[in-house]
N, C-alpha and C. Protein backbone atom coordinates (compact mmCIF):
# COMPACT_ATOMS: atom_id res chain seq x y z
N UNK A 1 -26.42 -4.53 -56.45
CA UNK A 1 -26.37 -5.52 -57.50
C UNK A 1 -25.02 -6.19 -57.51
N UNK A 2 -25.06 -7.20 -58.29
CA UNK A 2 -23.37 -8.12 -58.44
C UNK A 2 -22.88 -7.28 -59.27
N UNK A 3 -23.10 -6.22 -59.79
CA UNK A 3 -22.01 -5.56 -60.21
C UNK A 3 -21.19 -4.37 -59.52
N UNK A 4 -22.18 -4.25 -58.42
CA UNK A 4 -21.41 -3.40 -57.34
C UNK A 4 -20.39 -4.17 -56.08
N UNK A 5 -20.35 -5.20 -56.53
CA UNK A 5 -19.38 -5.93 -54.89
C UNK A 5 -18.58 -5.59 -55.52
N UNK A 6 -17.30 -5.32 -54.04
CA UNK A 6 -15.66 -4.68 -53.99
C UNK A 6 -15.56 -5.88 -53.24
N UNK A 7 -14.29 -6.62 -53.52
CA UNK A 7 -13.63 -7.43 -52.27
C UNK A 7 -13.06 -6.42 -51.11
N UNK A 8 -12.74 -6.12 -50.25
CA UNK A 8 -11.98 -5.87 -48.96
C UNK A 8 -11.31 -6.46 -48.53
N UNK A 9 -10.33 -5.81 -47.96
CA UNK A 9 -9.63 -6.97 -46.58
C UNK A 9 -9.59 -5.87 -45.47
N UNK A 10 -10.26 -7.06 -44.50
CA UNK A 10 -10.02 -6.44 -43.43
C UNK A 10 -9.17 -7.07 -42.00
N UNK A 11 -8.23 -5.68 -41.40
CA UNK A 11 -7.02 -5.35 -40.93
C UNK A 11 -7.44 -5.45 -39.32
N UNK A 12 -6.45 -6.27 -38.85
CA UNK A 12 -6.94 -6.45 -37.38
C UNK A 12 -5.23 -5.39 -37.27
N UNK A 13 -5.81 -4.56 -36.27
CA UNK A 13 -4.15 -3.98 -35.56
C UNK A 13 -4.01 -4.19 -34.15
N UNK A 14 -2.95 -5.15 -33.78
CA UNK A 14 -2.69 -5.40 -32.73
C UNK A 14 -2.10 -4.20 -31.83
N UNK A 15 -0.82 -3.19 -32.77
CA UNK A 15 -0.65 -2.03 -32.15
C UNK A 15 -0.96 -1.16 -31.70
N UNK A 16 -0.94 -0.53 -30.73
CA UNK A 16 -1.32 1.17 -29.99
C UNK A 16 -1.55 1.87 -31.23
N UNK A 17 -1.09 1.98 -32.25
CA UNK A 17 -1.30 2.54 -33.16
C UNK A 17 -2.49 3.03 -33.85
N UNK A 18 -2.77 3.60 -34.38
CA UNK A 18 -4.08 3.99 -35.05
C UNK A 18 -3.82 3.54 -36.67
N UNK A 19 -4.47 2.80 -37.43
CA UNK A 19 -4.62 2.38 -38.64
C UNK A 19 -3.95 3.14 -39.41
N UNK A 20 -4.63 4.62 -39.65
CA UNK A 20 -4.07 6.07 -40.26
C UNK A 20 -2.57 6.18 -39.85
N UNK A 21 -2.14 6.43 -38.51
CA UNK A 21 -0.45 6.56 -38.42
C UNK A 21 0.23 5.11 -39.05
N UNK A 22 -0.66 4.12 -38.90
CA UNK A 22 0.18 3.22 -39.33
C UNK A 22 0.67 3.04 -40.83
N UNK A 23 -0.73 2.99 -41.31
CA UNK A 23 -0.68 3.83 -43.31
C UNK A 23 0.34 4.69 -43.21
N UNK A 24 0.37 5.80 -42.88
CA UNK A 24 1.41 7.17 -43.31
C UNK A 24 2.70 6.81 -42.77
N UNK A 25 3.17 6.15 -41.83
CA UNK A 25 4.94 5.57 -41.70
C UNK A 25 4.69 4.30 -42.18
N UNK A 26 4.29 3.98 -43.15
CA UNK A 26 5.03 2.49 -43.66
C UNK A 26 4.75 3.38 -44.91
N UNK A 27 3.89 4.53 -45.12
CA UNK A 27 3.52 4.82 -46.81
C UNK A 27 4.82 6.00 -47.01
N UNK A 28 5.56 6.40 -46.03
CA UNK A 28 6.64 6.89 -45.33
C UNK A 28 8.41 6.23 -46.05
N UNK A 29 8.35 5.34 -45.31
CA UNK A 29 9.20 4.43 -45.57
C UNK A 29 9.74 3.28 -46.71
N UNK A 30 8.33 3.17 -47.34
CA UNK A 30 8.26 2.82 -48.62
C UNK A 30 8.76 3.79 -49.82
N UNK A 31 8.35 5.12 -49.00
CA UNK A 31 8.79 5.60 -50.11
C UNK A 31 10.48 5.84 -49.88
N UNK A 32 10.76 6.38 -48.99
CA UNK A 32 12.86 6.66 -48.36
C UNK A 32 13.03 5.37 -49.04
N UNK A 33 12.27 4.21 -48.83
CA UNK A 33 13.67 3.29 -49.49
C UNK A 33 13.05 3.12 -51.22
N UNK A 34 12.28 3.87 -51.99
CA UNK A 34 12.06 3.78 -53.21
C UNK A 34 13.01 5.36 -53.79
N UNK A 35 13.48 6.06 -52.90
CA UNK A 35 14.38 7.02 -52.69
C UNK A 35 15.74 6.60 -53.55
N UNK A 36 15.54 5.56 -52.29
CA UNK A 36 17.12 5.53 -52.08
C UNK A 36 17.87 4.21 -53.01
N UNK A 37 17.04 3.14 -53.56
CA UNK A 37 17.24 2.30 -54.10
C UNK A 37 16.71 1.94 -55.17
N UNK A 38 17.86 1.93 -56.59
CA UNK A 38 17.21 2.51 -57.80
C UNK A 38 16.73 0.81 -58.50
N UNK A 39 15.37 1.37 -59.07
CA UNK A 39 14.71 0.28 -59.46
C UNK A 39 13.51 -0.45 -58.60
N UNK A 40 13.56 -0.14 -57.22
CA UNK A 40 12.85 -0.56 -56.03
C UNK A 40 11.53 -1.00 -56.50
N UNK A 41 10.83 0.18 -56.99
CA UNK A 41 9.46 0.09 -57.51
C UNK A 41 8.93 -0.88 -58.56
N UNK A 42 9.69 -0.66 -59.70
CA UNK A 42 10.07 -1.62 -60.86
C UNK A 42 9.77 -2.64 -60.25
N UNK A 43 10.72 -3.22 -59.65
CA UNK A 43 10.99 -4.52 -59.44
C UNK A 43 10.07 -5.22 -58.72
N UNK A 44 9.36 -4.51 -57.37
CA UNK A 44 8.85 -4.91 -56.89
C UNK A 44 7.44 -5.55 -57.41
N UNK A 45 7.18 -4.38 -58.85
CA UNK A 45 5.61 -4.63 -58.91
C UNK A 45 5.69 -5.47 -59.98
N UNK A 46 6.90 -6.35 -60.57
CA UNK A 46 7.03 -7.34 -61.52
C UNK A 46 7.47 -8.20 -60.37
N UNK A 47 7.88 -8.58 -59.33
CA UNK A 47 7.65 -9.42 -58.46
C UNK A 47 6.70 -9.77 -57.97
N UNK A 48 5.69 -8.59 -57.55
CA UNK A 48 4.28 -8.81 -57.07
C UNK A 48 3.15 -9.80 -58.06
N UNK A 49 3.50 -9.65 -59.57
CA UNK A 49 2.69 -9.92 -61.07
C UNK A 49 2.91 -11.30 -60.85
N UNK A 50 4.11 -11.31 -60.73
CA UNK A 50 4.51 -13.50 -60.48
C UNK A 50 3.67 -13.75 -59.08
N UNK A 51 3.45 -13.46 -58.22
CA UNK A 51 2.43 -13.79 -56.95
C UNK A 51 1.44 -13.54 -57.11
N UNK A 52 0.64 -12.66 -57.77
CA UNK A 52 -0.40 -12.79 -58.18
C UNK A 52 -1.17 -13.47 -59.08
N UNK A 53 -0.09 -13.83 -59.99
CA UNK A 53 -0.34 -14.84 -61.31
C UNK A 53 -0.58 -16.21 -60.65
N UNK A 54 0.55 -16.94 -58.83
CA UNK A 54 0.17 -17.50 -58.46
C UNK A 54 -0.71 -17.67 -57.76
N UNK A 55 -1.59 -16.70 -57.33
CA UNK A 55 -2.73 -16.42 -56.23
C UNK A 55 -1.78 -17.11 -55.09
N UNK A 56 -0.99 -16.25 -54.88
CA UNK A 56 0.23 -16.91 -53.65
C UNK A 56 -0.13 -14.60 -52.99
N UNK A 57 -0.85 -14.32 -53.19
CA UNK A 57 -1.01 -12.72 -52.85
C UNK A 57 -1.88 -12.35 -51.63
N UNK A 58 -2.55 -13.10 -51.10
CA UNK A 58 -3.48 -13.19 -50.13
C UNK A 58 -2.99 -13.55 -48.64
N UNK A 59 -2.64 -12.83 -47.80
CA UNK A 59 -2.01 -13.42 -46.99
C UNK A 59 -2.75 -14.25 -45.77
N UNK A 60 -3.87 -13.83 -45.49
CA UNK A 60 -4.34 -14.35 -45.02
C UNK A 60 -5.27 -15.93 -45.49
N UNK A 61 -4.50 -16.43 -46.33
CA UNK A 61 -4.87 -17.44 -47.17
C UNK A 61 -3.42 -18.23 -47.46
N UNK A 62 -2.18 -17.56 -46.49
CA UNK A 62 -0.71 -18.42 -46.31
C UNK A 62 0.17 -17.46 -47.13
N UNK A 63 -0.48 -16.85 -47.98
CA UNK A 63 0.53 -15.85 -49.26
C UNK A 63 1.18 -15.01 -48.59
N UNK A 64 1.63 -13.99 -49.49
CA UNK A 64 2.53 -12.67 -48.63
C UNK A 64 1.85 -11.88 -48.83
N UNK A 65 2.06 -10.48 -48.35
CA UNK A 65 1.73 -9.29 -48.90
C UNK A 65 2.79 -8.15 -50.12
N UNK A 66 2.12 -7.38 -50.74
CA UNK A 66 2.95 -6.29 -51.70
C UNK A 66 4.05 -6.01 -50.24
N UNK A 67 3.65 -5.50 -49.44
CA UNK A 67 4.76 -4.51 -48.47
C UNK A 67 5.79 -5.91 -48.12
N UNK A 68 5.63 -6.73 -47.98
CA UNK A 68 6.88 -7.44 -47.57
C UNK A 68 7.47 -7.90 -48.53
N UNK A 69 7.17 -8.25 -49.88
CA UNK A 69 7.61 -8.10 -51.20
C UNK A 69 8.66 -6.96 -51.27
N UNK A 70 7.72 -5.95 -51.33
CA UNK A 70 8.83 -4.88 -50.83
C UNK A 70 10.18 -4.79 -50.38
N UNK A 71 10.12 -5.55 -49.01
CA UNK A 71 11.02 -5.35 -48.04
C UNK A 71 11.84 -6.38 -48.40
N UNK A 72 11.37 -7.40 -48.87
CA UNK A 72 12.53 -8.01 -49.29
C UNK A 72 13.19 -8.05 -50.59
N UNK A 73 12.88 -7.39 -51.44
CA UNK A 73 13.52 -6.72 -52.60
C UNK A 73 14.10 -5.69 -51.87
N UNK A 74 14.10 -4.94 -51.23
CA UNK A 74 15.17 -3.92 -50.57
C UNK A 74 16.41 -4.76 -49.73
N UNK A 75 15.65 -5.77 -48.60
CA UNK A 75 16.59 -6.88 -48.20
C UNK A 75 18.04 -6.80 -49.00
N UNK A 76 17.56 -7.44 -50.72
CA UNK A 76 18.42 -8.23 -51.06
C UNK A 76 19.69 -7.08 -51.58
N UNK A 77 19.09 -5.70 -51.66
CA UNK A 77 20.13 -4.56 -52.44
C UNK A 77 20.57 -4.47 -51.44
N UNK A 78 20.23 -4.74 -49.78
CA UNK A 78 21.55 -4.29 -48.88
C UNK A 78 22.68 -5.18 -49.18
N UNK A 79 22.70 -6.73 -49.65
CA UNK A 79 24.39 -7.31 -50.07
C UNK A 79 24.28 -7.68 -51.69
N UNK A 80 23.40 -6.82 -51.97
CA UNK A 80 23.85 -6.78 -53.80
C UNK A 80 23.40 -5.60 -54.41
N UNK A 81 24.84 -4.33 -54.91
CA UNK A 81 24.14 -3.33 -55.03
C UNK A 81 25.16 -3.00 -56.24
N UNK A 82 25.20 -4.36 -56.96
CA UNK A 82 25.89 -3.83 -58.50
C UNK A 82 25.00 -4.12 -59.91
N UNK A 83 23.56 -4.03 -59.65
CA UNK A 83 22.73 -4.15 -60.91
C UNK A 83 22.42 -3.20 -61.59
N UNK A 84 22.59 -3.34 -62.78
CA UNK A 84 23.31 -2.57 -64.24
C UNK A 84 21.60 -2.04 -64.79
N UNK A 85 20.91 -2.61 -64.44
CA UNK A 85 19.48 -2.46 -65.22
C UNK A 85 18.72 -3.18 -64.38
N UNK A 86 17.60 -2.99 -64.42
CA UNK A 86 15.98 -3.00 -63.47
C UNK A 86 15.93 -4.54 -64.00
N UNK A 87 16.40 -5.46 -65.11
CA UNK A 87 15.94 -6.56 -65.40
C UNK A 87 17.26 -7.50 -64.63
N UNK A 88 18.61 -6.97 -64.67
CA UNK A 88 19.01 -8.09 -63.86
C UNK A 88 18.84 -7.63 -61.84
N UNK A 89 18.39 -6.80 -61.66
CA UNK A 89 18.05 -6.56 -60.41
C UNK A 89 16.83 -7.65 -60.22
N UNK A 90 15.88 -7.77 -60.99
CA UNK A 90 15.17 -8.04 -61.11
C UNK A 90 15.35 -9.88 -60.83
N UNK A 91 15.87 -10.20 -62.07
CA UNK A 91 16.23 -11.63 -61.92
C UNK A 91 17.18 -11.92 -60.66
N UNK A 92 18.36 -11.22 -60.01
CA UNK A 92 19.42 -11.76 -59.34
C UNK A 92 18.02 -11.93 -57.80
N UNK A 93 17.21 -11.15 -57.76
CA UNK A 93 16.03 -11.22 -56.76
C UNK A 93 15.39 -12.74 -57.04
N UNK A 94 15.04 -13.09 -57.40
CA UNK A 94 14.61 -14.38 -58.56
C UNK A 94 15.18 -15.22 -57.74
N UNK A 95 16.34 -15.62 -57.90
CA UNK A 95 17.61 -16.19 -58.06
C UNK A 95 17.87 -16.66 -56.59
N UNK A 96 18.67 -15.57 -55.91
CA UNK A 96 18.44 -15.55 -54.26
C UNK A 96 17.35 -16.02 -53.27
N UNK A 97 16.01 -15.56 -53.74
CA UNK A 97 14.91 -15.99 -53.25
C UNK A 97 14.62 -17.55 -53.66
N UNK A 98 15.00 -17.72 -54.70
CA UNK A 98 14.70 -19.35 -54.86
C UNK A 98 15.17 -20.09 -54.46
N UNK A 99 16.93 -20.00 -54.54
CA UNK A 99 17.62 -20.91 -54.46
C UNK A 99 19.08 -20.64 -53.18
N UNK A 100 19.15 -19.45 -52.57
CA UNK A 100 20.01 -19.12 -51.71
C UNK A 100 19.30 -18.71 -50.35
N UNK A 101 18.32 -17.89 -50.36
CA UNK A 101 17.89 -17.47 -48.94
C UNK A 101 17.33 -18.59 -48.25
N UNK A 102 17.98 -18.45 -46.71
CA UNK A 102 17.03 -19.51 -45.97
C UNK A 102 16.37 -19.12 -44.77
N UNK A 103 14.91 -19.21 -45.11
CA UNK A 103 13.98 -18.72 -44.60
C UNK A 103 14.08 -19.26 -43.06
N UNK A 104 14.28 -20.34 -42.87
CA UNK A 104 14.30 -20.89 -41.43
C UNK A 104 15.09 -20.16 -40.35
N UNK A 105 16.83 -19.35 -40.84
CA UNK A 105 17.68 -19.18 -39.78
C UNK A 105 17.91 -17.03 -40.13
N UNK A 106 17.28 -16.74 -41.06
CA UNK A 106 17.42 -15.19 -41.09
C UNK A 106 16.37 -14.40 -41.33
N UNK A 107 16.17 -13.80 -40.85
CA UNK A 107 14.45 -12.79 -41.22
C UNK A 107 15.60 -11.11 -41.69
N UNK A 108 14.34 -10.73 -41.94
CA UNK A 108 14.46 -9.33 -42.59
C UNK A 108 13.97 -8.23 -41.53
N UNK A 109 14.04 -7.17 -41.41
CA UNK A 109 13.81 -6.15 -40.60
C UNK A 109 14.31 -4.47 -41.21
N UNK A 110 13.80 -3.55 -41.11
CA UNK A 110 14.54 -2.32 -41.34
C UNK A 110 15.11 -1.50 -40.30
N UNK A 111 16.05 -1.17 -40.11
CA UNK A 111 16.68 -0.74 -38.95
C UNK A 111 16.58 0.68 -38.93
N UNK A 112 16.16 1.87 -39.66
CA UNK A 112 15.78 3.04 -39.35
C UNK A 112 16.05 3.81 -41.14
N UNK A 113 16.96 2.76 -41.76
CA UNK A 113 17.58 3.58 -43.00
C UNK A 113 17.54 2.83 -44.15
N UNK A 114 18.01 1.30 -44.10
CA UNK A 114 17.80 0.36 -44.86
C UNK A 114 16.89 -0.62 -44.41
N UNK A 115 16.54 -2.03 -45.20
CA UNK A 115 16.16 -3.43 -44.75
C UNK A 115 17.29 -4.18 -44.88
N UNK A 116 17.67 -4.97 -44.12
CA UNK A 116 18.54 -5.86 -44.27
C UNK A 116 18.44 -7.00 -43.28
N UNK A 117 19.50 -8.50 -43.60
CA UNK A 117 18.77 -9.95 -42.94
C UNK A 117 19.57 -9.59 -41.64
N UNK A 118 18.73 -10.66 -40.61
CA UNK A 118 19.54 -10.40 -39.64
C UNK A 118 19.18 -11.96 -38.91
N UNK A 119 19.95 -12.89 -38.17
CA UNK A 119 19.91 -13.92 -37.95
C UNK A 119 19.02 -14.24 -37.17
N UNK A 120 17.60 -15.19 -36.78
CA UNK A 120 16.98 -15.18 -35.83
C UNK A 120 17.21 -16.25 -34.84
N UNK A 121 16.86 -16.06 -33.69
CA UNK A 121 17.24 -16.87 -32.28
C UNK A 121 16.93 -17.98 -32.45
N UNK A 122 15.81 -18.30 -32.99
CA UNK A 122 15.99 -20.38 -33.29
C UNK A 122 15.25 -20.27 -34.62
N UNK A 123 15.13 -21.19 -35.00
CA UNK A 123 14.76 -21.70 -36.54
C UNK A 123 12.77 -21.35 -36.65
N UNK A 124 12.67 -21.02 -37.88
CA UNK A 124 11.04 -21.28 -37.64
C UNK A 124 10.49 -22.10 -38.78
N UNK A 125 9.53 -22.81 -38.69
CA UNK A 125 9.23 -23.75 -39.98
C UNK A 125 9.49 -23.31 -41.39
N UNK A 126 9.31 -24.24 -41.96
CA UNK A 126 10.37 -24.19 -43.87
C UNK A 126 9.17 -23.30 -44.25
N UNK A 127 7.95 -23.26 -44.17
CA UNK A 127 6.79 -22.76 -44.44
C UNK A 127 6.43 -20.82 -44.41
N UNK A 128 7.28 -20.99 -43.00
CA UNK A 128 7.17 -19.27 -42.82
C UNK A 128 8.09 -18.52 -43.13
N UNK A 129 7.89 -17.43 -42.91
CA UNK A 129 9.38 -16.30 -43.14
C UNK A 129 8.78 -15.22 -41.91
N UNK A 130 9.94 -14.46 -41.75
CA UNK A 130 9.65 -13.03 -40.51
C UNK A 130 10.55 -12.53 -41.55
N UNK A 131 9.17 -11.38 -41.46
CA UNK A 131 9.80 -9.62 -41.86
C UNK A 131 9.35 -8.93 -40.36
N UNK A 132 9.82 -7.98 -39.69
CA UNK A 132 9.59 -7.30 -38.86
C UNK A 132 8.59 -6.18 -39.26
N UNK A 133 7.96 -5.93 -38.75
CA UNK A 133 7.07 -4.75 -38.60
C UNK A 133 8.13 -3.51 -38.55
N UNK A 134 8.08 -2.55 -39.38
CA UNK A 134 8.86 -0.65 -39.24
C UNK A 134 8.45 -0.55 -38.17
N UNK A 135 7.08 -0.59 -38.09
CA UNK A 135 6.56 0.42 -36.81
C UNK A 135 6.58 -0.16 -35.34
N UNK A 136 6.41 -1.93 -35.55
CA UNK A 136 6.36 -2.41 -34.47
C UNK A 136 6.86 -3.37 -34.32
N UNK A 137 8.59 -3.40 -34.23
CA UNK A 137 9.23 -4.31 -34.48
C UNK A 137 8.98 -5.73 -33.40
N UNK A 138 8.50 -5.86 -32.96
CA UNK A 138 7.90 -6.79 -32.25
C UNK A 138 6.55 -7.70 -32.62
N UNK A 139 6.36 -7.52 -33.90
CA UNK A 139 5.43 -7.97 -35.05
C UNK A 139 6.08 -8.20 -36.05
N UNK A 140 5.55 -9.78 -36.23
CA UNK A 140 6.06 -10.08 -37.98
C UNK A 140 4.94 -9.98 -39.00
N UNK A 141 4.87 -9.12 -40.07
CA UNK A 141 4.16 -9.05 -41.06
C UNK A 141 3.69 -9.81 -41.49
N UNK A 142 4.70 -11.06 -41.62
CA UNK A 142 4.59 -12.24 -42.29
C UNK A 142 3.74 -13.65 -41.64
N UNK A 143 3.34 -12.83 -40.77
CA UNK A 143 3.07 -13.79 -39.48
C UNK A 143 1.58 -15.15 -40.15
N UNK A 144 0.72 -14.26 -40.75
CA UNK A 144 0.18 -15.53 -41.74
C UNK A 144 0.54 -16.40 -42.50
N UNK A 145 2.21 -15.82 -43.23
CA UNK A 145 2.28 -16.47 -44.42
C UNK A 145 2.92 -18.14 -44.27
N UNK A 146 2.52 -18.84 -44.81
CA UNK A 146 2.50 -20.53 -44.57
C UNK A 146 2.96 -20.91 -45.86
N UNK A 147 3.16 -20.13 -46.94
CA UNK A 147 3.49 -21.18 -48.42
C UNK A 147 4.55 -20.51 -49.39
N UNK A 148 5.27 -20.27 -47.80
CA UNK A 148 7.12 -19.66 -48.53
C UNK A 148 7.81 -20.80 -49.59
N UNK A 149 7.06 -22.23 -49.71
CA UNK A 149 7.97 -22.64 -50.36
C UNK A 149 7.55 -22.93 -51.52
N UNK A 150 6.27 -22.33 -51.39
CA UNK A 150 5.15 -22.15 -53.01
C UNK A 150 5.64 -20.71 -53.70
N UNK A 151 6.42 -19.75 -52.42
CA UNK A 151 6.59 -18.97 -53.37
C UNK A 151 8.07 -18.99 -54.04
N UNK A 152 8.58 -19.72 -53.16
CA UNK A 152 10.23 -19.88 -53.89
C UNK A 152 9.90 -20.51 -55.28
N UNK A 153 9.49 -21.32 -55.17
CA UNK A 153 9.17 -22.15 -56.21
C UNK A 153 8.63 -21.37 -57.37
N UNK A 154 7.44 -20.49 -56.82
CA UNK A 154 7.13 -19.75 -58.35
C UNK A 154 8.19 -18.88 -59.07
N UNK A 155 9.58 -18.39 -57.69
CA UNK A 155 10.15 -17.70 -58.38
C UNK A 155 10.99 -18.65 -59.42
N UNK A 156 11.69 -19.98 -58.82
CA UNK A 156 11.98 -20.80 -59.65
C UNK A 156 11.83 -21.16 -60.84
N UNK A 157 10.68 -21.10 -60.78
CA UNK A 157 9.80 -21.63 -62.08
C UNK A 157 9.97 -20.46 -63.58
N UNK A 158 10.10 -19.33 -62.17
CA UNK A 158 9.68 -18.32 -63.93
C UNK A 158 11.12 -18.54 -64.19
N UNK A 159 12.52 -18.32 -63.43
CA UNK A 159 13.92 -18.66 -64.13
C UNK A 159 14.00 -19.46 -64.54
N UNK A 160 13.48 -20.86 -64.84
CA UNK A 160 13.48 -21.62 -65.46
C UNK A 160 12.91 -22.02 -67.28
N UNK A 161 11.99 -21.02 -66.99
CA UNK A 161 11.26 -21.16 -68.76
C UNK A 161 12.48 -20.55 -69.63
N UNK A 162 12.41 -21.59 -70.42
CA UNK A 162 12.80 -21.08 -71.68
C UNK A 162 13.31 -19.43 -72.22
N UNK A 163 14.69 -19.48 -72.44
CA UNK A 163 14.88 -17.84 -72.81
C UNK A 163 14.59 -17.23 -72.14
N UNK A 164 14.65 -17.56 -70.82
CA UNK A 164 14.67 -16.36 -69.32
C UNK A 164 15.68 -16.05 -69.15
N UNK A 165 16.02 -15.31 -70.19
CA UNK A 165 17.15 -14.45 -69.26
C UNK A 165 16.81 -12.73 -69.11
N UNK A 166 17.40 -12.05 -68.10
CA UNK A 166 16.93 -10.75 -68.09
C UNK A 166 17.45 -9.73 -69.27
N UNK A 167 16.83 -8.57 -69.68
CA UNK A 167 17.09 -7.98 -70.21
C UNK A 167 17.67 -6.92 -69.04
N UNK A 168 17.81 -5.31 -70.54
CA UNK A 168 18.67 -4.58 -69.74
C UNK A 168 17.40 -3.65 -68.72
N UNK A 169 16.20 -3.97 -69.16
CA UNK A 169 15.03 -3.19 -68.89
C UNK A 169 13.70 -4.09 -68.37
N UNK A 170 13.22 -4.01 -67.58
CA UNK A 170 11.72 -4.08 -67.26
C UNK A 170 10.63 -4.02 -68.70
N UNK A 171 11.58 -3.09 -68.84
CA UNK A 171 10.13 -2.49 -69.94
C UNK A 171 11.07 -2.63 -71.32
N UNK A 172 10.17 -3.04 -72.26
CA UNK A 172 8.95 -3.64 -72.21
C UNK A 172 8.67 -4.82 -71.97
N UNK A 173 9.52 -5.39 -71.43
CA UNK A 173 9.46 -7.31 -71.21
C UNK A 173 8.05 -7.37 -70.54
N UNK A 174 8.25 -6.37 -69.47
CA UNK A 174 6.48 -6.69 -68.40
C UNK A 174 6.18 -5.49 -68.09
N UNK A 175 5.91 -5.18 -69.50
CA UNK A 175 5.33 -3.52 -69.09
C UNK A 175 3.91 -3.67 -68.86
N UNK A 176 3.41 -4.42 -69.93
CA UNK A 176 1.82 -4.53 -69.46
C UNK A 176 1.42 -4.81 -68.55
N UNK A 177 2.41 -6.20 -67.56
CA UNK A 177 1.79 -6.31 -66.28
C UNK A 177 1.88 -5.62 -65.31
N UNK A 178 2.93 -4.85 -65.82
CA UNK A 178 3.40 -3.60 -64.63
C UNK A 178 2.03 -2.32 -64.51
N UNK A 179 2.24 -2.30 -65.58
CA UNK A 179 0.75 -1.21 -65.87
C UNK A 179 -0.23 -1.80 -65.32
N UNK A 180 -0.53 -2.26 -65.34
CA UNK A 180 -2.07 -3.13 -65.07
C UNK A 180 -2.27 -3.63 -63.45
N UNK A 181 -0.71 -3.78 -63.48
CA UNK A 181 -0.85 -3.81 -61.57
C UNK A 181 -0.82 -2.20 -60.98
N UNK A 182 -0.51 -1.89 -61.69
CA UNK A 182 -0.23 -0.11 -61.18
C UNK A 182 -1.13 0.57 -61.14
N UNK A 183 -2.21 0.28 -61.86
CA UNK A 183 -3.68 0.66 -62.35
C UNK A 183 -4.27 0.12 -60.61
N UNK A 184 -4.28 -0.99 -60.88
CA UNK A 184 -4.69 -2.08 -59.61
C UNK A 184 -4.34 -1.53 -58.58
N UNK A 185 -3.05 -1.45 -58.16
CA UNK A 185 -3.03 -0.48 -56.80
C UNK A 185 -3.28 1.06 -56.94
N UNK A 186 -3.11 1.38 -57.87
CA UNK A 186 -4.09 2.89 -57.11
C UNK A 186 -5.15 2.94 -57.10
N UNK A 187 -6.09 2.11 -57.97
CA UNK A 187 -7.44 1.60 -57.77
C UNK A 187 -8.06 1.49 -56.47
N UNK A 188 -7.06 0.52 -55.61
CA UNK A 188 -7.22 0.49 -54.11
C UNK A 188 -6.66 1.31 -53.31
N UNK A 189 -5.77 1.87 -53.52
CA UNK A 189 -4.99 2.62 -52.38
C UNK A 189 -4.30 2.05 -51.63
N UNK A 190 -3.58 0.77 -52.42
CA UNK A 190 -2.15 -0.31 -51.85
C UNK A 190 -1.02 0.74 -51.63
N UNK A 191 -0.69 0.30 -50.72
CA UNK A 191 0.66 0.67 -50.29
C UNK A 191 1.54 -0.30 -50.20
N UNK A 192 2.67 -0.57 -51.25
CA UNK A 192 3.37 -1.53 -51.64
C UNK A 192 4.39 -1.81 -50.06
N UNK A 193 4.31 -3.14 -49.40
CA UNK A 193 5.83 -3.65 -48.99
C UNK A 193 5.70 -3.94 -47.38
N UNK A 194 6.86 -5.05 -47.03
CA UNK A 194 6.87 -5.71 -46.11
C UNK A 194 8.17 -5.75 -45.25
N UNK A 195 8.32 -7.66 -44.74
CA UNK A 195 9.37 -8.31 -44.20
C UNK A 195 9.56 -9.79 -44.23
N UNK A 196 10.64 -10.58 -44.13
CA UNK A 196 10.62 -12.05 -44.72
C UNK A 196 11.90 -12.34 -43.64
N UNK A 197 12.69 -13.87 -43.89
CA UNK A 197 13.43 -14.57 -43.24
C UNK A 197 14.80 -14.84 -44.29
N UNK A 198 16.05 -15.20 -43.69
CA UNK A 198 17.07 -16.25 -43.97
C UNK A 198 17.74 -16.06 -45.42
N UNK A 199 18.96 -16.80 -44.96
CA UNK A 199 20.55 -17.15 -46.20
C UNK A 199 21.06 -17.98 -45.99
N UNK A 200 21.13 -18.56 -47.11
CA UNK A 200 21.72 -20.11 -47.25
C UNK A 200 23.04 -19.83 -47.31
């Protein structure tokens, strides 16, 4: 019946890899850097709420994915690692992504311990970004995504409304959406996070 359809997505893997090893070292690594970098989670899944709010979440439809969301909220704590509270971590992510990173001349990658940018060999359209693949650095995650500048823009947009400024907390500013996405991925069995491009 129509009340039983699930959407899916389904995963082409170009790697030697097996689907399963590939799940368990990125579900791996997601977690060492939710370890190691305070707020990671937070932030990410009130970053994810603004991409989903834009239906900018689909990647195979130009969007990003949660995991490279991820990765580039970790990205940005490798050259900013003085946020006082989960809400200006939160916004200075905002901020950078809108109006400082440049997607064309730096991609993102994790090198075994952190994520951090690293300059790429020629430019790639205003449209895309490269995050590297953990497992197969010779893959960009991002390799669908086409509407990097739909998502700068949404981040734009939310710093822009009225009385945006961050608090000292996540919560409760977007607790509900946090919940409700949190619900949402364990619902599915998401495994949050990625890779992206560039600095202005």
């Amino acid at each position: 019946s129509r009340e039983n359809l699930q959407k899916v997505d389904v995963v082409i893997n170009p790697s030697g890899c097996t689907l399963v090893e590939n799940g368990v070292a990125s579900a791996s690594i997601s977690l060492l850097l939710g370890q190691g970098i305070p707020y990671l989670k937070e932030v990410t899944l009130a970053v994810k709420t603004l991409i989903v709010d834009a239906h900018l979440n689909i990647p195979y439809q130009g969007g990003i994915s949660s995991y490279a969301l991820m990765m580039m909220c970790a990205a940005f704590y490798s050259i900013y690692r003085s946020s006082r509270s989960s809400g200006e971590y939160y916004h200075k992510i905002l901020d950078f992504y809108a109006n400082h990173f440049n997607n064309m001349l730096y991609g993102i990658w994790y090198n075994g311990y952190i994520c951090e940018f690293f300059p790429l060999l020629s430019p790639v359209y205003y449209e895309n970004i490269v995050i590297l693949d953990p497992i197969n650095t010779n893959s960009n995650i991002c390799a669908s995504t086409c509407r990097f500048q739909e998502i700068r823009a949404c981040f734009a947009n939310k710093l822009a409304l009225p009385n945006e400024k961050y608090q000292q907390s996540l919560w409760p500013q977007d607790a509900l959406s946090l919940f409700l996405l949190l619900l949402f991925s364990l619902e599915r069995n998401i495994s949050c996070y990625g890779r992206c491009i560039g600095i202005r």
